[in-house]
PDB file of N, CA and C in Angstrom:
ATOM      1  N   UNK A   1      -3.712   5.120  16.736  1.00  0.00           N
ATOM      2  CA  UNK A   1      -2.948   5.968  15.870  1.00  0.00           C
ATOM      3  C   UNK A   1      -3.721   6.145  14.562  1.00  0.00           C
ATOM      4  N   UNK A   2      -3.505   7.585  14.114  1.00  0.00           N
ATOM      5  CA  UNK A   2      -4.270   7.509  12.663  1.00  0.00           C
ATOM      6  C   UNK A   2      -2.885   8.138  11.513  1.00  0.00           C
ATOM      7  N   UNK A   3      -3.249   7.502  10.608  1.00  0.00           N
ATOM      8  CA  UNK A   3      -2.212   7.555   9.444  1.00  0.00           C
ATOM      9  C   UNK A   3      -2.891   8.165   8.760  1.00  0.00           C
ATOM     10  N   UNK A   4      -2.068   9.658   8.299  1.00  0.00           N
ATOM     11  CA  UNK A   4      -2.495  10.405   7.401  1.00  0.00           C
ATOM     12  C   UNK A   4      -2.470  10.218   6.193  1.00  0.00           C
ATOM     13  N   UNK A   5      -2.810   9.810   4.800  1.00  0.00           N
ATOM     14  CA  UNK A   5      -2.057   9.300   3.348  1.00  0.00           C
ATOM     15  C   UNK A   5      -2.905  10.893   2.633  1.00  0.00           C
ATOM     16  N   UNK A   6      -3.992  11.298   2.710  1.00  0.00           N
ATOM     17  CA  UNK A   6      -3.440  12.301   1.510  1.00  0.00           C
ATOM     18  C   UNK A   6      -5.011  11.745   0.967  1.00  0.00           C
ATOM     19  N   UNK A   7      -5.607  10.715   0.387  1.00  0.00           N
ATOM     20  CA  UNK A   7      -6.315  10.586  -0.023  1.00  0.00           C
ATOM     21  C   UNK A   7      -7.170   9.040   0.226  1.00  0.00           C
ATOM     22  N   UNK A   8      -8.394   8.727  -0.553  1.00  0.00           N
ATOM     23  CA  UNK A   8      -8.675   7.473   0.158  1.00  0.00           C
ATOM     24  C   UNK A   8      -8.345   6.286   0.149  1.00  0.00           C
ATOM     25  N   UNK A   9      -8.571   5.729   1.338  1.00  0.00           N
ATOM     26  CA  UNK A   9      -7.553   4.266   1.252  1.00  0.00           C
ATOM     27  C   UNK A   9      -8.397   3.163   0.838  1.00  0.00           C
ATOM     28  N   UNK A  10      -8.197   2.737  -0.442  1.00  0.00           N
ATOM     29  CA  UNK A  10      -9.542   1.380  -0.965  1.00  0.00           C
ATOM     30  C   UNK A  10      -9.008   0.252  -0.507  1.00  0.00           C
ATOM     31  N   UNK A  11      -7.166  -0.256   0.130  1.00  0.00           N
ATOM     32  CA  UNK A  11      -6.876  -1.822   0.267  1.00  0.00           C
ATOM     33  C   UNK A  11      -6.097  -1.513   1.074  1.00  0.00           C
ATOM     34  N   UNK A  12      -5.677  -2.121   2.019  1.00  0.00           N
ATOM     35  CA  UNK A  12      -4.730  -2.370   2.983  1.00  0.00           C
ATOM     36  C   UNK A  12      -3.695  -3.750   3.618  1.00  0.00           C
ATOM     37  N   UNK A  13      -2.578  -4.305   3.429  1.00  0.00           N
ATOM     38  CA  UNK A  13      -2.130  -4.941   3.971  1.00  0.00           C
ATOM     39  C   UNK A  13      -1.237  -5.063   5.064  1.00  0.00           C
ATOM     40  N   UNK A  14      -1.333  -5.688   6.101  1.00  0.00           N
ATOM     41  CA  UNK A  14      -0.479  -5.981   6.964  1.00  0.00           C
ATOM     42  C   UNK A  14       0.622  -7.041   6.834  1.00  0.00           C
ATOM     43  N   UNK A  15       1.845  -6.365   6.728  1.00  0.00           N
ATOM     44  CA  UNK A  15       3.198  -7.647   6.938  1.00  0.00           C
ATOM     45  C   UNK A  15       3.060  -8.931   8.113  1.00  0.00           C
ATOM     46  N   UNK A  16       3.465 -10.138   7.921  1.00  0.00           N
ATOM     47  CA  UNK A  16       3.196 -11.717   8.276  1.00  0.00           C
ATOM     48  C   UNK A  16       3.869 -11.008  10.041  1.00  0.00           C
ATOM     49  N   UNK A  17       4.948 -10.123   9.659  1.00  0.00           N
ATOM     50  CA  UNK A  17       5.646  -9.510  11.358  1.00  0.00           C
ATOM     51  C   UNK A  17       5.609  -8.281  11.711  1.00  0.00           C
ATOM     52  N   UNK A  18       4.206  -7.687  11.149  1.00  0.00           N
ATOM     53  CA  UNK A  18       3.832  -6.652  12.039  1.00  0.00           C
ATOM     54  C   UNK A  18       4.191  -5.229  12.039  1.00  0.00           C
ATOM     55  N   UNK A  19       5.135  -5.489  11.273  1.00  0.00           N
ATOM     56  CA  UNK A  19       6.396  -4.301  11.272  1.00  0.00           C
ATOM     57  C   UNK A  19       5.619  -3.296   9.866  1.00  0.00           C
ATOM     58  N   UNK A  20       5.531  -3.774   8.658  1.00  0.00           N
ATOM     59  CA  UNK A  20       4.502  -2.790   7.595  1.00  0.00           C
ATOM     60  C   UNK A  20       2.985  -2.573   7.379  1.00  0.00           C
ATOM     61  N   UNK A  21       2.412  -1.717   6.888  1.00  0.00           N
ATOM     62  CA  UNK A  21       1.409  -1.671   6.559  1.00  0.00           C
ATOM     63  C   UNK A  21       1.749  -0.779   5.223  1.00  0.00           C
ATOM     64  N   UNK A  22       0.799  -1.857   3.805  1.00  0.00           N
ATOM     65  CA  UNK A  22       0.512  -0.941   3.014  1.00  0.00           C
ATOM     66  C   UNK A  22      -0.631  -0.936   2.299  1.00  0.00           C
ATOM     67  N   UNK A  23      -1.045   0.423   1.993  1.00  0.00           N
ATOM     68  CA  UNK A  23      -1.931   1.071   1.326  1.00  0.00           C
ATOM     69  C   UNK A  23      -2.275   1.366  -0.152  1.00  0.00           C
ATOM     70  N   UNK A  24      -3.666   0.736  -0.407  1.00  0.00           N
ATOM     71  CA  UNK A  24      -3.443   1.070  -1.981  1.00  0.00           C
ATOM     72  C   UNK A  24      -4.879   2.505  -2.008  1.00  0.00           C
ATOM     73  N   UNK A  25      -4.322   3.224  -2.879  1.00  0.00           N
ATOM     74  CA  UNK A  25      -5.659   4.622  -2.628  1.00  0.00           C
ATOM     75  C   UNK A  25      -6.003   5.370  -4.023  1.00  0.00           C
ATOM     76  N   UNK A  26      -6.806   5.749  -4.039  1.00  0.00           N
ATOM     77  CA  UNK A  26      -7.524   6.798  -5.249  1.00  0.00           C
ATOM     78  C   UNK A  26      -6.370   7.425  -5.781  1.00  0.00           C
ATOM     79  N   UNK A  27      -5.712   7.735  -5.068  1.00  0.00           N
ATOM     80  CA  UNK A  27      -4.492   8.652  -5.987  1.00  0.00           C
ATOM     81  C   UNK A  27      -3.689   8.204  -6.231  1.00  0.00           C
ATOM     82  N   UNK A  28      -3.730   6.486  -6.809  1.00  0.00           N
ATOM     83  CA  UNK A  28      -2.625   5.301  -7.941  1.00  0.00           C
ATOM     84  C   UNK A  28      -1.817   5.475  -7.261  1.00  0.00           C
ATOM     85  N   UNK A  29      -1.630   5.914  -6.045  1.00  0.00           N
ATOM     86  CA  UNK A  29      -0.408   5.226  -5.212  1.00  0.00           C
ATOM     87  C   UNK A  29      -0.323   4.212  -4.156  1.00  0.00           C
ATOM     88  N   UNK A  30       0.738   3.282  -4.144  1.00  0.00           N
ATOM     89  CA  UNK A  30       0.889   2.064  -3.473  1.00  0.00           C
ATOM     90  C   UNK A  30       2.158   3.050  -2.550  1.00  0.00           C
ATOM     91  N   UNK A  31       1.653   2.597  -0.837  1.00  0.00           N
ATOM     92  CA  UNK A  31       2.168   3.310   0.093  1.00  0.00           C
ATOM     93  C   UNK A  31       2.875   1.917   1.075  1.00  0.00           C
ATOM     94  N   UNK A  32       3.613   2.338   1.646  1.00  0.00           N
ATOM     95  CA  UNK A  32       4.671   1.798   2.585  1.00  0.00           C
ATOM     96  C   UNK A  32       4.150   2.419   3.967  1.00  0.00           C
ATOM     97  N   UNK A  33       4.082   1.622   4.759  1.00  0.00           N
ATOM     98  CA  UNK A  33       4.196   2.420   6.531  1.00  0.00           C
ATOM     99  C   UNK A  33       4.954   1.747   7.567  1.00  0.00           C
ATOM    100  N   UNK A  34       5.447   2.259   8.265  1.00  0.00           N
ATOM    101  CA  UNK A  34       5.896   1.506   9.793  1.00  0.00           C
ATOM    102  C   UNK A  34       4.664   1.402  10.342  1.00  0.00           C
ATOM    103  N   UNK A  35       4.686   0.319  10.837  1.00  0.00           N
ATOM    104  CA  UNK A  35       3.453  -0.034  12.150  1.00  0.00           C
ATOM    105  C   UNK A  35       3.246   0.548  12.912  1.00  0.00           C
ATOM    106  N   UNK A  36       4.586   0.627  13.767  1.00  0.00           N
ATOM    107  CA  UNK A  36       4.904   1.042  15.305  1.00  0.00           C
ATOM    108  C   UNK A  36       5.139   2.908  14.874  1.00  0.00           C
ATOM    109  N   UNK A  37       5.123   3.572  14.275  1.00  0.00           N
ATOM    110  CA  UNK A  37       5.308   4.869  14.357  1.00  0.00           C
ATOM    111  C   UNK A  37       4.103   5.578  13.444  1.00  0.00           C
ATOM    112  N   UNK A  38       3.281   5.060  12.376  1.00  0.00           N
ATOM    113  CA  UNK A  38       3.251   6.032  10.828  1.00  0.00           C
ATOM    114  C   UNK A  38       3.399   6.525  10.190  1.00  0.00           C
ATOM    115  N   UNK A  39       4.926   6.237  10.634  1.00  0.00           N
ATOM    116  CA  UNK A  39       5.782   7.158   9.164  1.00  0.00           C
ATOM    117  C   UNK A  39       5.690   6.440   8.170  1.00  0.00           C
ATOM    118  N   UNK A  40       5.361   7.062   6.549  1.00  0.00           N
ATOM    119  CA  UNK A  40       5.809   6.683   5.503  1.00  0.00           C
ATOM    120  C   UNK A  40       7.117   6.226   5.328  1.00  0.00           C
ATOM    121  N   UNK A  41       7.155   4.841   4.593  1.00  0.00           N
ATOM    122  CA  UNK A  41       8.675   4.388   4.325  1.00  0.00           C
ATOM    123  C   UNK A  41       8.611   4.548   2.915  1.00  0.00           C
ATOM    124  N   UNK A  42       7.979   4.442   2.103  1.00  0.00           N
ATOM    125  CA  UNK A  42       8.100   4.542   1.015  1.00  0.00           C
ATOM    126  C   UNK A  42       6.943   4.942  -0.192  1.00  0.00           C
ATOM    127  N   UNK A  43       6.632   5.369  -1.352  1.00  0.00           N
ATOM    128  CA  UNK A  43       6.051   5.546  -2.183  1.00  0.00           C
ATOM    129  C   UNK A  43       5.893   4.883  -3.252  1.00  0.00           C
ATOM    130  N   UNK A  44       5.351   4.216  -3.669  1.00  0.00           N
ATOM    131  CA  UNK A  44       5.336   3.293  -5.269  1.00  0.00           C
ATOM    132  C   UNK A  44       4.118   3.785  -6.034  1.00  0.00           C
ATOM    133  N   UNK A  45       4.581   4.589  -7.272  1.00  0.00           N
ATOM    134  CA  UNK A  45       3.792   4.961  -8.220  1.00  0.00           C
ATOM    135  C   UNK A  45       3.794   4.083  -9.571  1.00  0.00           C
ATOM    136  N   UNK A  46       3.072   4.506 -10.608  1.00  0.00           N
ATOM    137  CA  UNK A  46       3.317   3.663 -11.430  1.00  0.00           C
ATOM    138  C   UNK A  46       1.430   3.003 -12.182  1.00  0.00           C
ATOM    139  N   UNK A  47       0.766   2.993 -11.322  1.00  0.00           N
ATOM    140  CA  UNK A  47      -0.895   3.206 -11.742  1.00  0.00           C
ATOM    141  C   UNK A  47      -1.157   3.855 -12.390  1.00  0.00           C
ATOM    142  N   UNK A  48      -2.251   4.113 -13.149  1.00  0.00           N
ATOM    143  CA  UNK A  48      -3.114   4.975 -13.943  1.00  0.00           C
ATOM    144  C   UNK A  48      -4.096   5.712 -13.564  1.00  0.00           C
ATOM    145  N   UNK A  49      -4.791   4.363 -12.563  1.00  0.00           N
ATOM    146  CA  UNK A  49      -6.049   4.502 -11.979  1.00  0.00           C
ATOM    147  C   UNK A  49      -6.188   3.847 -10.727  1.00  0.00           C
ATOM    148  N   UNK A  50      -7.280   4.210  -9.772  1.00  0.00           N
ATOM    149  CA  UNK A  50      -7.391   3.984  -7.886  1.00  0.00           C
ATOM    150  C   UNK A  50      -6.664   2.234  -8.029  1.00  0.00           C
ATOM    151  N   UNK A  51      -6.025   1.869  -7.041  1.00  0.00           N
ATOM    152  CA  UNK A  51      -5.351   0.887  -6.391  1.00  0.00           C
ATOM    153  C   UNK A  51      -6.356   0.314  -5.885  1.00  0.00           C
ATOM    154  N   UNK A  52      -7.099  -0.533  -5.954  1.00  0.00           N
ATOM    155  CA  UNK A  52      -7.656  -0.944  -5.729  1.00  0.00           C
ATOM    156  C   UNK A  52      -7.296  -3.007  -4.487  1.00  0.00           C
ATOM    157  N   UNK A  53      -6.121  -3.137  -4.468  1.00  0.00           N
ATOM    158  CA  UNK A  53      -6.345  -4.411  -4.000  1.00  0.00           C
ATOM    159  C   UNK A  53      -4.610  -4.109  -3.651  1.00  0.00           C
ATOM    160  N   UNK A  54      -4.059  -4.517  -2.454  1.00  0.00           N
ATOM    161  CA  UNK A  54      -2.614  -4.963  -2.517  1.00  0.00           C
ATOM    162  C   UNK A  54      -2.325  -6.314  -1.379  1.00  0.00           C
ATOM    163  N   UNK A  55      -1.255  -6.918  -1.581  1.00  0.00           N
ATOM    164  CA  UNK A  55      -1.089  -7.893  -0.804  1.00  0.00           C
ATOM    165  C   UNK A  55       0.626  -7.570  -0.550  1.00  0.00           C
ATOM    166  N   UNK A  56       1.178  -8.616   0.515  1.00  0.00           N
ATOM    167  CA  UNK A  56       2.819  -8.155   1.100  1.00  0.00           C
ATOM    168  C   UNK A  56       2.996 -10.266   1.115  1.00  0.00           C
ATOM    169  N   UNK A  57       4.181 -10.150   0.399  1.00  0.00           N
ATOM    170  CA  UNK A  57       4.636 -11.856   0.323  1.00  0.00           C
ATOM    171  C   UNK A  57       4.737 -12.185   1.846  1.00  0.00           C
ATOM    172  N   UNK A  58       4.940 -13.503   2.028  1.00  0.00           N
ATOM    173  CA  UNK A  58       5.078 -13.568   3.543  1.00  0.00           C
ATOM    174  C   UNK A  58       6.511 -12.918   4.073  1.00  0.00           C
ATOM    175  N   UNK A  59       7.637 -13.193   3.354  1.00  0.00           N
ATOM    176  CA  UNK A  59       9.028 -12.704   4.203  1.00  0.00           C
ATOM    177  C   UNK A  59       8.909 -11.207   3.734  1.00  0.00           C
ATOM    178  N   UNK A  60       7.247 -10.268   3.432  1.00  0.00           N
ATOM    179  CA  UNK A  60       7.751  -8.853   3.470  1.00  0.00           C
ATOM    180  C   UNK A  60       8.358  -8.485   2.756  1.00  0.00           C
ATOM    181  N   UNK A  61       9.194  -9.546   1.297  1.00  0.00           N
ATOM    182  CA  UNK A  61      10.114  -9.147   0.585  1.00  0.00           C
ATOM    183  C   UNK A  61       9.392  -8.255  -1.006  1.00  0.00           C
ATOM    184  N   UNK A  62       8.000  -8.569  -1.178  1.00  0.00           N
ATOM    185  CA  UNK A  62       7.492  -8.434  -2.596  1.00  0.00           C
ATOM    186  C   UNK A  62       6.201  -7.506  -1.771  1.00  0.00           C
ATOM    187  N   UNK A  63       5.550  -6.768  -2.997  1.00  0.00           N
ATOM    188  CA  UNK A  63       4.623  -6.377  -2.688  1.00  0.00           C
ATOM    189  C   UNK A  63       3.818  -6.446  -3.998  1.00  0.00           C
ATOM    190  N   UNK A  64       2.237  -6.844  -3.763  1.00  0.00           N
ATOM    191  CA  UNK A  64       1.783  -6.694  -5.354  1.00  0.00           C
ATOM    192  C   UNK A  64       0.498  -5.970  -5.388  1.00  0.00           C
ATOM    193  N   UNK A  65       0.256  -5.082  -5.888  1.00  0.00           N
ATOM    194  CA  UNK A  65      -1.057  -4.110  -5.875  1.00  0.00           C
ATOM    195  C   UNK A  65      -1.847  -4.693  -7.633  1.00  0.00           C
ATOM    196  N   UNK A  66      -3.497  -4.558  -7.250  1.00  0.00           N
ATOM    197  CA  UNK A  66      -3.978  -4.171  -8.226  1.00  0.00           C
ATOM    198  C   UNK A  66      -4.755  -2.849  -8.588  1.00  0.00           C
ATOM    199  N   UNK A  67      -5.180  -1.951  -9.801  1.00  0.00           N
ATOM    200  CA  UNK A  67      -5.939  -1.307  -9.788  1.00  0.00           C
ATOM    201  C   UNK A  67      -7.169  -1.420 -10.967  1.00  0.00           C
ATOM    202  N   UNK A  68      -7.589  -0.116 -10.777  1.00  0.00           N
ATOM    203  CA  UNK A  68      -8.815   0.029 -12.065  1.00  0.00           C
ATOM    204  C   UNK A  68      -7.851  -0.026 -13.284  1.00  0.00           C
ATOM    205  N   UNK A  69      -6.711   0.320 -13.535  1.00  0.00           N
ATOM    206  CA  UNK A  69      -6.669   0.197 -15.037  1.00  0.00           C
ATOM    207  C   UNK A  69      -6.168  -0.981 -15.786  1.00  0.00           C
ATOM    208  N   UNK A  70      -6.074  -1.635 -15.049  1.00  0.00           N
ATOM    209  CA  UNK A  70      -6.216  -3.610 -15.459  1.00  0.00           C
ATOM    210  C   UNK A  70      -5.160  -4.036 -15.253  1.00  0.00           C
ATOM    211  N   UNK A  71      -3.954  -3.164 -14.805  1.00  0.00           N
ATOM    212  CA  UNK A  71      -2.635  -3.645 -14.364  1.00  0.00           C
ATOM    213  C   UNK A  71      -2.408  -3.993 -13.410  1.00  0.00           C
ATOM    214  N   UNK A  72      -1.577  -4.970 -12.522  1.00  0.00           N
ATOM    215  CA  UNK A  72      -0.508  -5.243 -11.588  1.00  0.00           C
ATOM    216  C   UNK A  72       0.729  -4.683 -11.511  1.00  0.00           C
ATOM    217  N   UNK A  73       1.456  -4.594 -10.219  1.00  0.00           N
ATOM    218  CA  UNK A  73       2.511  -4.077 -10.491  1.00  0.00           C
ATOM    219  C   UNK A  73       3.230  -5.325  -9.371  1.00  0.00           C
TER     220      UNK A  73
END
């Protein structure tokens, strides 16, 4: 399967159960996916600059991205 996002993908995490994948990309957005389909579940904006790094807590409950403009979210 290929997941379309729109622009490039610099980080990627997979959920501990398989079920999310998310994306951090050039266009300061932190992305949500279903596994099993590629639909977008969600959008998280809020960057300045490319996303550079994200991680998913183990129970899937938190998500934490870094980028170029020195923030976390």
């Amino acid at each position: 399967m290929t997941i379309e996002v729109g622009s490039d993908v610099l980080s990627i995490a997979l959920s501990n159960n398989g079920m999310q994948i998310v994306s951090g990309s050039r266009d300061k957005s932190v992305r949500v996916w279903d596994a099993s389909s590629g639909i977008e579940l969600k959008v998280l904006n809020g960057h300045t600059n490319w996303v550079t790094s994200v991680a998913i807590s183990n129970n899937s409950a938190q998500i934490v991205s870094g980028s170029h403009d020195k923030s976390t979210w």
